[in-house]
PDB file of N, CA and C in Angstrom:
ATOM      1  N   UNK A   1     -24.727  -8.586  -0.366  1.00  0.00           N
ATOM      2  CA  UNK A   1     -25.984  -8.447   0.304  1.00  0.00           C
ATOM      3  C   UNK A   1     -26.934  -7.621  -0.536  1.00  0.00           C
ATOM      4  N   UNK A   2     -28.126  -7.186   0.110  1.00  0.00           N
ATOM      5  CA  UNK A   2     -28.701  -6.713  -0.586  1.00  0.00           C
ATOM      6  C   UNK A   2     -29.608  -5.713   0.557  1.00  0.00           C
ATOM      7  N   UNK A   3     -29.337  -4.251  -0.310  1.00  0.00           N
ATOM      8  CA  UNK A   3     -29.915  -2.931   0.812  1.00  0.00           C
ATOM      9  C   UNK A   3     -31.718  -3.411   1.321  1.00  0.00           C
ATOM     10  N   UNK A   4     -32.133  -3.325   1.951  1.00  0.00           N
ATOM     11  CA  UNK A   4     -33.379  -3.130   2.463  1.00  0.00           C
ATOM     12  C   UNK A   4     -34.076  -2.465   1.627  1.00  0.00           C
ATOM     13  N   UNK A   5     -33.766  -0.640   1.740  1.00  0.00           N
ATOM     14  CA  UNK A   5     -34.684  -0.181   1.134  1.00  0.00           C
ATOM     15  C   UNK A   5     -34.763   0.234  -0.069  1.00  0.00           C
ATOM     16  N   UNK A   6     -33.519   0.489  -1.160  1.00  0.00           N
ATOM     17  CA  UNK A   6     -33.245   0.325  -2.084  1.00  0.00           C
ATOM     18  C   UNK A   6     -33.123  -0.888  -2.905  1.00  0.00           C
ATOM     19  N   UNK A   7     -33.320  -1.827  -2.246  1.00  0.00           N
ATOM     20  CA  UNK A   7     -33.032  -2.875  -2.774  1.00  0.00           C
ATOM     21  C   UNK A   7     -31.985  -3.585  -3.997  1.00  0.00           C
ATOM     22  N   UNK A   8     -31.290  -2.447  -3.609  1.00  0.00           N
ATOM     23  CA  UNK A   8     -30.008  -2.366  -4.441  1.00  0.00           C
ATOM     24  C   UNK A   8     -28.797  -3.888  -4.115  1.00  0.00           C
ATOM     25  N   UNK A   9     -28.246  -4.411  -4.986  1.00  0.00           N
ATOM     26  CA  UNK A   9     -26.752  -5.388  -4.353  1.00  0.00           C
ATOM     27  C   UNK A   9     -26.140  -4.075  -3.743  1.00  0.00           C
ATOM     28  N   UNK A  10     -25.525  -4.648  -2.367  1.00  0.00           N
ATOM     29  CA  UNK A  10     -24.425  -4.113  -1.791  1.00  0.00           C
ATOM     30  C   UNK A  10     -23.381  -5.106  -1.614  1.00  0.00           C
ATOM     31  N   UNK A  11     -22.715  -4.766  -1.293  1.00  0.00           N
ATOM     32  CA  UNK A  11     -21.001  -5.278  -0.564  1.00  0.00           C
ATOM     33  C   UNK A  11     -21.061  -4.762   0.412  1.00  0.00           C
ATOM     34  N   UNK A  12     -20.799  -6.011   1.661  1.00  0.00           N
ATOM     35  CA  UNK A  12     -20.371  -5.675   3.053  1.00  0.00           C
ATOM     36  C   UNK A  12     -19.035  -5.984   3.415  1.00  0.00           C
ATOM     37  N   UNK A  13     -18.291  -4.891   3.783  1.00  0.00           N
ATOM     38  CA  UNK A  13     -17.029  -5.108   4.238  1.00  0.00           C
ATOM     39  C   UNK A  13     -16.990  -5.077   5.823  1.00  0.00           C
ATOM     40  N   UNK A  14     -16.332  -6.051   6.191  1.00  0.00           N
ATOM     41  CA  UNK A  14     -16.382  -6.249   7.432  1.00  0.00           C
ATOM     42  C   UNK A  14     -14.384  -6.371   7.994  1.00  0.00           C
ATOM     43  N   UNK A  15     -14.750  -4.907   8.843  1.00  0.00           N
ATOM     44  CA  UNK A  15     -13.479  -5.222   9.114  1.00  0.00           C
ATOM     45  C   UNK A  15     -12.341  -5.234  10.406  1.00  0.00           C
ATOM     46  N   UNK A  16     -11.659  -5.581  10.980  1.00  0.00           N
ATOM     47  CA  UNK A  16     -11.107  -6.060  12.411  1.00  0.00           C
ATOM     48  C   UNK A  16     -10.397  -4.454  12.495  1.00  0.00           C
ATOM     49  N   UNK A  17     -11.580  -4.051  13.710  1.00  0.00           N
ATOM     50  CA  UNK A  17     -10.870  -2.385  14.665  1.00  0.00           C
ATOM     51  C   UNK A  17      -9.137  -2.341  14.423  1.00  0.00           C
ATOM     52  N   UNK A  18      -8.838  -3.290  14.564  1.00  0.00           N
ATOM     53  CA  UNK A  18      -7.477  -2.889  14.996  1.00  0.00           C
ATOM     54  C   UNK A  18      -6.486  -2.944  13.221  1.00  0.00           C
ATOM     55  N   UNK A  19      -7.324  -3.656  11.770  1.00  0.00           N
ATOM     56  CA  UNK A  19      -6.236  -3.653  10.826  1.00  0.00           C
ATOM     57  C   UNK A  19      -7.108  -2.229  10.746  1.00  0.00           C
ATOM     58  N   UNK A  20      -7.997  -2.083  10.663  1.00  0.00           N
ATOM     59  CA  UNK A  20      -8.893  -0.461  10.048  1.00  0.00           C
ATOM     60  C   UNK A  20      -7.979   0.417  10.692  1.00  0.00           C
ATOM     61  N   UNK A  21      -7.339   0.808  12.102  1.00  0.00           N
ATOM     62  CA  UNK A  21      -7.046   1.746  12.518  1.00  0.00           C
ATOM     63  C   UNK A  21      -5.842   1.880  12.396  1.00  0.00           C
ATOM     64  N   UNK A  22      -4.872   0.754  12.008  1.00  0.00           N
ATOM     65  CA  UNK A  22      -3.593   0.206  11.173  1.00  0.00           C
ATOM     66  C   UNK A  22      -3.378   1.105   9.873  1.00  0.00           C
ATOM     67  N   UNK A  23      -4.187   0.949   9.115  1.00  0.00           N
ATOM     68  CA  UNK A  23      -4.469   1.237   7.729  1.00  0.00           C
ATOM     69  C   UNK A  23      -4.619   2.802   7.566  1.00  0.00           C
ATOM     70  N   UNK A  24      -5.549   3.352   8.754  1.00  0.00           N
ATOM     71  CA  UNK A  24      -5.646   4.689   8.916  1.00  0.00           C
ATOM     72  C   UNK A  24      -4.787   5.209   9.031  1.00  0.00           C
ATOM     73  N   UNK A  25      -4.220   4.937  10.138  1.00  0.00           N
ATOM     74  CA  UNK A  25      -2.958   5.777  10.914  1.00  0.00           C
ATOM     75  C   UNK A  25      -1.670   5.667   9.519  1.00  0.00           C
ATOM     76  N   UNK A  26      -1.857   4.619   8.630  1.00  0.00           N
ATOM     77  CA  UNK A  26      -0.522   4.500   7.514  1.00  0.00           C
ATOM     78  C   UNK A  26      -0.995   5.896   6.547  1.00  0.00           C
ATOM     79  N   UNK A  27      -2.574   6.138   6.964  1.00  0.00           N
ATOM     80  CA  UNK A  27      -3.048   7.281   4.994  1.00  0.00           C
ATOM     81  C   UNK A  27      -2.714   8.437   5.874  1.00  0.00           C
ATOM     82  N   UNK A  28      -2.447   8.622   7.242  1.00  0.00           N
ATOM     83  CA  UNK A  28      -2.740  10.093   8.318  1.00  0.00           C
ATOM     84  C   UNK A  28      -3.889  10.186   8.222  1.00  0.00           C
ATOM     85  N   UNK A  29      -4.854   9.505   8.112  1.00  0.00           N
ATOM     86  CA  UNK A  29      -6.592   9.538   8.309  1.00  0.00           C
ATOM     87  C   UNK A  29      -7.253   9.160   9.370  1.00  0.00           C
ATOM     88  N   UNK A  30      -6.158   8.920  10.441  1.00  0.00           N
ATOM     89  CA  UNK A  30      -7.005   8.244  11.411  1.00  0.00           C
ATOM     90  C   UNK A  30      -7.978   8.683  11.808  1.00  0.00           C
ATOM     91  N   UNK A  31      -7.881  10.136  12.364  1.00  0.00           N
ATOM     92  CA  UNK A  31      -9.667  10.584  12.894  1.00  0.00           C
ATOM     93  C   UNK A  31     -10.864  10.584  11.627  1.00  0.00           C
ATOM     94  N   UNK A  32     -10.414  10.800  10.849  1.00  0.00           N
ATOM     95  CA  UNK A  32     -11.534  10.411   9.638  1.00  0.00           C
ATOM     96  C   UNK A  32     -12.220   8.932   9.853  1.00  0.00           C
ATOM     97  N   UNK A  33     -13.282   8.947   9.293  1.00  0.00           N
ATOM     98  CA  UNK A  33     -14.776   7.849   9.533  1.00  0.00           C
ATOM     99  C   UNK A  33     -14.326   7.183   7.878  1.00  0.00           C
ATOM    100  N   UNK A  34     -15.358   6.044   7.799  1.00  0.00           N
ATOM    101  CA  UNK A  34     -14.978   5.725   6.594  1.00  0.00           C
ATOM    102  C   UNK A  34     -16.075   6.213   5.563  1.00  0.00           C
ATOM    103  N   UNK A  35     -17.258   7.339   6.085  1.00  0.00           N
ATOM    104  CA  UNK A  35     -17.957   7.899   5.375  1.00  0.00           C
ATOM    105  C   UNK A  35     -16.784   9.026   4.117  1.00  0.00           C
ATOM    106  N   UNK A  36     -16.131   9.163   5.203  1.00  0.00           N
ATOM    107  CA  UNK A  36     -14.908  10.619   4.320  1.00  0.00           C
ATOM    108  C   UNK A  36     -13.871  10.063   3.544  1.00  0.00           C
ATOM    109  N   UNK A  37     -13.464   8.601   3.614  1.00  0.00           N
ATOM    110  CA  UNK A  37     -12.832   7.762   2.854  1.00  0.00           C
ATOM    111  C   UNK A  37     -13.440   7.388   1.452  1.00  0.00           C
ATOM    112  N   UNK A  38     -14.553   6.890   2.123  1.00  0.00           N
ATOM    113  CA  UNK A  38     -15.458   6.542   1.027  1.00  0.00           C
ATOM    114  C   UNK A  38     -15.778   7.663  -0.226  1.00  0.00           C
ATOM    115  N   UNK A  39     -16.202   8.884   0.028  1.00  0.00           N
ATOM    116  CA  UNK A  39     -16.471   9.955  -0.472  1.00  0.00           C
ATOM    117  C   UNK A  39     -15.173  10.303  -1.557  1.00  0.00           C
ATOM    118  N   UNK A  40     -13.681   9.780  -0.968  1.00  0.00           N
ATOM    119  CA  UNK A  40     -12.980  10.065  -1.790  1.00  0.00           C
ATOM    120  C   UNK A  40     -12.956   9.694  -3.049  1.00  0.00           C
ATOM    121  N   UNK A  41     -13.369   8.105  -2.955  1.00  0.00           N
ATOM    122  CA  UNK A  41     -13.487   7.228  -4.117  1.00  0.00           C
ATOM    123  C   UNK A  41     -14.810   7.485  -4.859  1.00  0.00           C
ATOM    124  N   UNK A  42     -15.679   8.598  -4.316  1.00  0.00           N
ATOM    125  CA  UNK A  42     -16.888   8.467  -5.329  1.00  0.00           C
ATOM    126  C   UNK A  42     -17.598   7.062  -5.015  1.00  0.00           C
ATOM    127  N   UNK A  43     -17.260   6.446  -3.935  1.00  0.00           N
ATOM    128  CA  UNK A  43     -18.881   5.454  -3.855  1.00  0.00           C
ATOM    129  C   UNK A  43     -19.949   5.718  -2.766  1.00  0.00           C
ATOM    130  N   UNK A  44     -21.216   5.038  -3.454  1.00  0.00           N
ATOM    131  CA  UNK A  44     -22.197   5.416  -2.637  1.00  0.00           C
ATOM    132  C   UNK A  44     -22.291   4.342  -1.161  1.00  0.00           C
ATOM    133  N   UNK A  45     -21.971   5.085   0.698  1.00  0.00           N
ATOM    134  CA  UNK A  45     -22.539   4.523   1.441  1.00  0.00           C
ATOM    135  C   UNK A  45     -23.569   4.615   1.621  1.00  0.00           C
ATOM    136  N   UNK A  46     -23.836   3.306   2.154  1.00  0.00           N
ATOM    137  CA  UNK A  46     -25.328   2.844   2.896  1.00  0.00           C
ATOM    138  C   UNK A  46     -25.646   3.124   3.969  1.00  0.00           C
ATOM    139  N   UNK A  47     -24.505   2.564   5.014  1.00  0.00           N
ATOM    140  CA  UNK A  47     -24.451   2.254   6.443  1.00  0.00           C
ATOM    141  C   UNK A  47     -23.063   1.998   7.006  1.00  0.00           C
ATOM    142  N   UNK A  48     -23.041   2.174   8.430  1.00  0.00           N
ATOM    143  CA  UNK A  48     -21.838   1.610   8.786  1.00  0.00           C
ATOM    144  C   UNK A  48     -22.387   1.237   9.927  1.00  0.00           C
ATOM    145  N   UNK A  49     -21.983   0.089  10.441  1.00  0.00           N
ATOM    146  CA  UNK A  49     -22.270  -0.704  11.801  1.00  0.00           C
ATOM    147  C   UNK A  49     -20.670  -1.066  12.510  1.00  0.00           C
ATOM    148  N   UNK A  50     -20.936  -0.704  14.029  1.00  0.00           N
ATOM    149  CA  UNK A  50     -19.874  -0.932  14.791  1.00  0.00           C
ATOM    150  C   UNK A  50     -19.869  -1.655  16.007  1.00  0.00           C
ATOM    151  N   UNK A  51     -19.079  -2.845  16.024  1.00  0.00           N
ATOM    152  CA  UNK A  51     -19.445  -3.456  16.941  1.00  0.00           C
ATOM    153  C   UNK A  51     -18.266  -3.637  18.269  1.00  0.00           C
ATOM    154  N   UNK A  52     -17.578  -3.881  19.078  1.00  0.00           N
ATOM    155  CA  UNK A  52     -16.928  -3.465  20.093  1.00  0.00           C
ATOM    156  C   UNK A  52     -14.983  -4.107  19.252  1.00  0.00           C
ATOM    157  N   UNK A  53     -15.344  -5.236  18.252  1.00  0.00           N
ATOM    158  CA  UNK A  53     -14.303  -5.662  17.906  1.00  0.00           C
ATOM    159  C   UNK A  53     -13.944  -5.244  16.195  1.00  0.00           C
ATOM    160  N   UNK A  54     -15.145  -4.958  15.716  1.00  0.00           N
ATOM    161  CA  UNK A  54     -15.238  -4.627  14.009  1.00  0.00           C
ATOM    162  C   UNK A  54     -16.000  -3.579  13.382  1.00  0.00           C
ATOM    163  N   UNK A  55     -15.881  -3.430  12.218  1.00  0.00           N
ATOM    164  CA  UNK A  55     -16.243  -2.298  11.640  1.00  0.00           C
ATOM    165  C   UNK A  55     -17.297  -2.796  10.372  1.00  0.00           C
ATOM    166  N   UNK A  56     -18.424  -2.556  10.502  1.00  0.00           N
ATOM    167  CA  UNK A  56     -18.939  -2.670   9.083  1.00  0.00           C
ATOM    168  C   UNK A  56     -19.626  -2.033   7.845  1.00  0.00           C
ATOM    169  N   UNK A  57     -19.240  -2.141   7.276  1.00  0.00           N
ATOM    170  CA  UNK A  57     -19.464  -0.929   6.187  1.00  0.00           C
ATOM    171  C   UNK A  57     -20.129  -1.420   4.845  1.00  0.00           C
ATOM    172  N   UNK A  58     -21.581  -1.217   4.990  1.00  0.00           N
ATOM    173  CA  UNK A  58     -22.775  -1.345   3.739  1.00  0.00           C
ATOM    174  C   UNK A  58     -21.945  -0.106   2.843  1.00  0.00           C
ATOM    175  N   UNK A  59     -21.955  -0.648   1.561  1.00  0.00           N
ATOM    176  CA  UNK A  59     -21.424   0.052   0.399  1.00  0.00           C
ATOM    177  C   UNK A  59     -21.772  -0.508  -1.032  1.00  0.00           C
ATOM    178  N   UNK A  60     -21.754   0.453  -1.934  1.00  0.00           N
ATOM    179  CA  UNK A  60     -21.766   0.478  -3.377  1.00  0.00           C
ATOM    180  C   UNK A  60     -20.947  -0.607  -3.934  1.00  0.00           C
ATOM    181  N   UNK A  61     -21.457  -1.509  -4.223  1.00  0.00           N
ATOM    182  CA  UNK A  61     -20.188  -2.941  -5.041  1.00  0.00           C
ATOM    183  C   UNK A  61     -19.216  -2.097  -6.405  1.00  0.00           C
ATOM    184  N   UNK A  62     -18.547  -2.210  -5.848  1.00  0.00           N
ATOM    185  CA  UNK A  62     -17.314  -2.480  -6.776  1.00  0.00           C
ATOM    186  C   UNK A  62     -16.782  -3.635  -7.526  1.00  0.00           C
ATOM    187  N   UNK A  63     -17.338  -3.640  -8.645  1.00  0.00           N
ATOM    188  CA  UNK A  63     -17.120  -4.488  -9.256  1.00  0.00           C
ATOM    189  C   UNK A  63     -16.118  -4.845  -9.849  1.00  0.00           C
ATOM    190  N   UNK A  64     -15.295  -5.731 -10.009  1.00  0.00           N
ATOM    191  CA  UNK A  64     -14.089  -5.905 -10.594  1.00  0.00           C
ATOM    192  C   UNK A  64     -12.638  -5.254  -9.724  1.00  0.00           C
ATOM    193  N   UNK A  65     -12.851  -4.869  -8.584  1.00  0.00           N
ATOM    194  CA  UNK A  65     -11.896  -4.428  -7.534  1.00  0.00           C
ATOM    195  C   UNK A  65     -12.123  -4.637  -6.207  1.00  0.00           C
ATOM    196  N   UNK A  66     -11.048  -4.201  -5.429  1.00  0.00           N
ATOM    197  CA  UNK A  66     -11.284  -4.422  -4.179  1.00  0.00           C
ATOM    198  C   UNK A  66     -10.847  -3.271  -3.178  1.00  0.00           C
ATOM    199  N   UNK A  67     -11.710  -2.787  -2.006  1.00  0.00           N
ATOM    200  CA  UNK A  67     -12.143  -2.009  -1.347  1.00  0.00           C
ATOM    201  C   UNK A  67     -10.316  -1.616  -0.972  1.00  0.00           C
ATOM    202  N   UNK A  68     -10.010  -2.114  -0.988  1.00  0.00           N
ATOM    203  CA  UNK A  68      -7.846  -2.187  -0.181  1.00  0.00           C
ATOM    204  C   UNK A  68      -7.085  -1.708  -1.135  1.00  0.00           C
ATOM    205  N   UNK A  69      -7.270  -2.338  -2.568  1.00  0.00           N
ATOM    206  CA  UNK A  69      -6.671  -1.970  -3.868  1.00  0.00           C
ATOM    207  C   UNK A  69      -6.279  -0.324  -3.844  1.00  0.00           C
ATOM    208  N   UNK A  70      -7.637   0.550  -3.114  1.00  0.00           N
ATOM    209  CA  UNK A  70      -7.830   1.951  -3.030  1.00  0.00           C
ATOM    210  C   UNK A  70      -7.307   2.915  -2.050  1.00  0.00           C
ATOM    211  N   UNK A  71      -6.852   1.855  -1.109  1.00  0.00           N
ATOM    212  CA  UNK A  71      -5.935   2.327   0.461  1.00  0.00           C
ATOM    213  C   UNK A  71      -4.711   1.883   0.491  1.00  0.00           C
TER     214      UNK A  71
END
């Protein structure tokens, strides 16, 4: 995608409440957001949108990897 106001490329990861909180509970991160995840890896968020079934998360493209590779 591409940010609004930066007009920067982003990557939207979009992801199902229940593997995200899967994934958490495996790092002991569960109460952590994925702003504090993110931060670990040094990329820049945008946004995060939440919707009653998913998680979405405007982020810094990573190029040549993938957002899971890192969890």
């Amino acid at each position: 995608g591409v940010h609004k106001i930066s007009k920067r490329e982003v990557a939207i990861k979009i992801v199902s409440k229940a593997i995200y909180h899967l994934v958490y509970a495996a790092a002991d991160a569960r109460d952590r957001g994925p702003e504090v995840m993110l931060a670990s890896f040094d990329l820049e968020l945008y946004d995060v949108f939440e919707s009653k079934s998913h998680i979405e998360i405007v982020m810094e493209i990573m190029k040549g990897e993938d957002l899971f590779t890192y969890l």
